[in-house]
Protein backbone atom coordinates (compact mmCIF):
# COMPACT_ATOMS: atom_id res chain seq x y z
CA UNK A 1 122.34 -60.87 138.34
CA UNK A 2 124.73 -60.26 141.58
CA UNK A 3 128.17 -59.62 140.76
CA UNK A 4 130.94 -60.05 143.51
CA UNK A 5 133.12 -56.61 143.59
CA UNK A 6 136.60 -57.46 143.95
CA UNK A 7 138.46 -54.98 140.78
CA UNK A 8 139.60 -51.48 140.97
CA UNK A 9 136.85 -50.75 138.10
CA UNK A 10 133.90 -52.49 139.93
CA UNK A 11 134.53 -50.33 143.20
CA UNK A 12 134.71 -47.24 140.62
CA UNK A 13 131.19 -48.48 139.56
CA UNK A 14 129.69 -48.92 142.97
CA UNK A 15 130.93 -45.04 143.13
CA UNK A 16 129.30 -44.03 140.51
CA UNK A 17 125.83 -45.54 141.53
CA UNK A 18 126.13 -44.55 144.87
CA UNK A 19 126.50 -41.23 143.25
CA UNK A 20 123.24 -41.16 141.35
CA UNK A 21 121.08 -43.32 143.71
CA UNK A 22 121.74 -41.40 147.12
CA UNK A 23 121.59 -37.76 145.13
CA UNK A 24 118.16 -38.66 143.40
CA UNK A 25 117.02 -40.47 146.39
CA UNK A 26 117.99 -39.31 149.75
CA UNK A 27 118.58 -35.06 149.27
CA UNK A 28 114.83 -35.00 149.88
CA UNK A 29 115.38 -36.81 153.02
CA UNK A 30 118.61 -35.58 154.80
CA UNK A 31 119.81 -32.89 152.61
CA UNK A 32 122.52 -32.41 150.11
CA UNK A 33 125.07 -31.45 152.85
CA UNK A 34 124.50 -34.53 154.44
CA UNK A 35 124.30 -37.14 151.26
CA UNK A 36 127.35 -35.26 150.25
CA UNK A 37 129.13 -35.79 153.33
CA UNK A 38 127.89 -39.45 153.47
CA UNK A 39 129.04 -40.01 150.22
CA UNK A 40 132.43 -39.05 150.73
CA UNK A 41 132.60 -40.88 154.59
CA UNK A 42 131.16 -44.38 153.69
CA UNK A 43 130.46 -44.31 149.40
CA UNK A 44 134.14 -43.21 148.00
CA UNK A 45 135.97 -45.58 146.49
CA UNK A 46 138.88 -45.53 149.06
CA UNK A 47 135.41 -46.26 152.12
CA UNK A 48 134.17 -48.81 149.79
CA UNK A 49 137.87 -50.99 149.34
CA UNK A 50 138.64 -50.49 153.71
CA UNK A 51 134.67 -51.71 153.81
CA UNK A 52 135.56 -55.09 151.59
CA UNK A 53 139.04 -55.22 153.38
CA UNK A 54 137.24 -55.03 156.42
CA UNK A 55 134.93 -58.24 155.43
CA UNK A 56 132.07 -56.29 154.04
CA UNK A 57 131.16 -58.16 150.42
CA UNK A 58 129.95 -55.71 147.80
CA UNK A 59 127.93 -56.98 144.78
CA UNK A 60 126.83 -55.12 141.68
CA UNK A 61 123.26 -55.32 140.47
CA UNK A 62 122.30 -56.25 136.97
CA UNK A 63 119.59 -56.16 134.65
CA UNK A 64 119.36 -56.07 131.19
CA UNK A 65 123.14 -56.01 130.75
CA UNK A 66 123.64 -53.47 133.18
CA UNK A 67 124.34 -52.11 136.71
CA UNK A 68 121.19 -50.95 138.08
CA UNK A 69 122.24 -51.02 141.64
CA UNK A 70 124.38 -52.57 144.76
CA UNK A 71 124.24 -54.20 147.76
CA UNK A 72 126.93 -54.73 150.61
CA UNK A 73 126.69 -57.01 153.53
CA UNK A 74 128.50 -57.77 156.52
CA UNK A 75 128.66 -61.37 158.45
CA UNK A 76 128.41 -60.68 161.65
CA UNK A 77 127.87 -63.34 165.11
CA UNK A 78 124.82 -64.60 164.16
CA UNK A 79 123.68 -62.80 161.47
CA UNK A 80 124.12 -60.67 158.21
CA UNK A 81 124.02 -56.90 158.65
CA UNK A 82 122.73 -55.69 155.16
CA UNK A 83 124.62 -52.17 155.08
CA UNK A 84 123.11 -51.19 151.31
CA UNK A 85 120.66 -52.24 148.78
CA UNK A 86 120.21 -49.24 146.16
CA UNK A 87 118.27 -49.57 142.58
CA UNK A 88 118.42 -46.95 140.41
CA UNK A 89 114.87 -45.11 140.81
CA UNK A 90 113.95 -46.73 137.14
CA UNK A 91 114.30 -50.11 138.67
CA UNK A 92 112.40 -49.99 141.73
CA UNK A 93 109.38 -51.95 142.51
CA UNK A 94 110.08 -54.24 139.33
CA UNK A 95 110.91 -57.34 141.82
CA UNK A 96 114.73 -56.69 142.31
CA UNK A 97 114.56 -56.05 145.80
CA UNK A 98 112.89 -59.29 146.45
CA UNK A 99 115.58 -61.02 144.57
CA UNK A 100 118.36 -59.25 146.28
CA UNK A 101 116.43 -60.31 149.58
CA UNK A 102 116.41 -63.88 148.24
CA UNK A 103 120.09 -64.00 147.34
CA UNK A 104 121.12 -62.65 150.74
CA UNK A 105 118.76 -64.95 152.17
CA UNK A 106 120.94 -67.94 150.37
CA UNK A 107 124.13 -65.55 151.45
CA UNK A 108 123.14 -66.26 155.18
CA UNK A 109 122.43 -69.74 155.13
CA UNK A 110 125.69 -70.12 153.78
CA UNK A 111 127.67 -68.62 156.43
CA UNK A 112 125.50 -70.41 158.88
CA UNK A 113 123.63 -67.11 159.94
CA UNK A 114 120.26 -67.12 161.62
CA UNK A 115 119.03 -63.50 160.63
CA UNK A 116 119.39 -60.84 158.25
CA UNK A 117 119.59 -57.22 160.00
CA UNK A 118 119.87 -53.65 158.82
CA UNK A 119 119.10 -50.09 159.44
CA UNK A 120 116.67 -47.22 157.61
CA UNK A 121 116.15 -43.82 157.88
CA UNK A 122 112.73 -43.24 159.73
CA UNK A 123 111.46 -40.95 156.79
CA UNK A 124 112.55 -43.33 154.46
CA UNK A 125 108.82 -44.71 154.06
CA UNK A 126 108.56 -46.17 150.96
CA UNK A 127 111.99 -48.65 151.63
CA UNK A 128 110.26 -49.26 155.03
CA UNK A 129 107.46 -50.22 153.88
CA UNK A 130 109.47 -52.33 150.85
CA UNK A 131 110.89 -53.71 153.81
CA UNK A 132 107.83 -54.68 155.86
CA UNK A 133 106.42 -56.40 152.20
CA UNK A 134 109.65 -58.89 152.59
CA UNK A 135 109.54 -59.89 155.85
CA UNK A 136 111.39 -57.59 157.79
CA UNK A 137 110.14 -56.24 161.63
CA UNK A 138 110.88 -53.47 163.22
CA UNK A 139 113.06 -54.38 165.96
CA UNK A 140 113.53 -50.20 167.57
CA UNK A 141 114.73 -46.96 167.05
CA UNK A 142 118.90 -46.06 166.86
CA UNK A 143 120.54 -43.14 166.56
CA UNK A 144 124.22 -43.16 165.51
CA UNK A 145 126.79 -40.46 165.73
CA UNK A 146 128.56 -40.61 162.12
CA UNK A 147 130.26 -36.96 162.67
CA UNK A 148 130.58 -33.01 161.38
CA UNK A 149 127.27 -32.54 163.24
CA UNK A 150 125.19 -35.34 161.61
CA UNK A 151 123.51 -38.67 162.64
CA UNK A 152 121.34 -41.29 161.36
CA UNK A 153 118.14 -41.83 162.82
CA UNK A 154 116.96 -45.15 162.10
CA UNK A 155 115.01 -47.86 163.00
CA UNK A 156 116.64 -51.53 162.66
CA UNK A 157 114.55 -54.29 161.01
CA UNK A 158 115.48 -57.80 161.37
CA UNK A 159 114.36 -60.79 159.36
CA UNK A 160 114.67 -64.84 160.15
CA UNK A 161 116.52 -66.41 157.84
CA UNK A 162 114.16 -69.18 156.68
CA UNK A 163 115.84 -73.08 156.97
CA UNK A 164 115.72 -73.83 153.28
CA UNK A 165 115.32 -71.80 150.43
């Protein structure tokens, strides 16, 4: 169901997705200048292989035989900054984001981490609330600089990472 990225192809993939998911999902949030310019900044393939050379690790989605989504996540001190989790609109609210939770969740423990972290775009209700469902708390408002003119605005949501699993 999670597949590590580590080929050429796979990061070509994550593209691709990125592509689809942040178009169909996010123009209605930020804009198409600004999913366009995100897309480029931190979903290209060249942002995506510096993220995983960086330590970020990228996995693949699937159901049914195929990609439905991704997920990237970065060990940190103490805990696991979850940087993405996209499903392709077709596949949300069937489950997968609890299991993607749940693998993470396994992730962590793993690497000895104590949390799970991540930021979401205030008007992003629907993945708050998704969120919220799993666990999460809103730990504040932040506001990040990411350039030409445009920011995120956020709120971080943190999560214990339970003992055992």
């Amino acid at each position: 169901m999670f597949v590590k990225v580590i080929t050429e192809e796979q990061i070509e993939i994550v593209e691709s997705l990125a592509k689809e998911i942040w178009s169909e999902h996010y123009t209605a949030i930020i804009g198409k200048h600004q999913v366009d310019y995100m897309l480029g900044k931190f979903q290209s393939k060249q942002a995506i292989t510096e993220q995983i050379s960086n330590g970020y690790s990228y996995f693949l989605i699937e159901d049914d035989k195929n990609y439905v989504g991704y997920l990237a996540a970065l060990p940190q001190k103490h805990e696991l900054f979850l940087s993405k989790l996209y499903l392709k609109s077709s596949k949300r609210g069937k489950g997968l984001g609890k299991k993607a939770i749940h693998f993470l969740e396994e992730f962590a423990l793993k690497e000895k981490l104590q949390k799970i972290t991540l930021t979401v775009n205030k008007n992003n209700i629907n993945s708050i609330k998704a969120y919220e469902k799993l666990g999460f708390k809103n730990s504040g408002a932040i506001i990040q600089d990411i350039g030409c003119g445009y920011v995120m605005d956020d709120f971080r949501m943190e999560k214990d990472v339970p003992s055992k699993i």
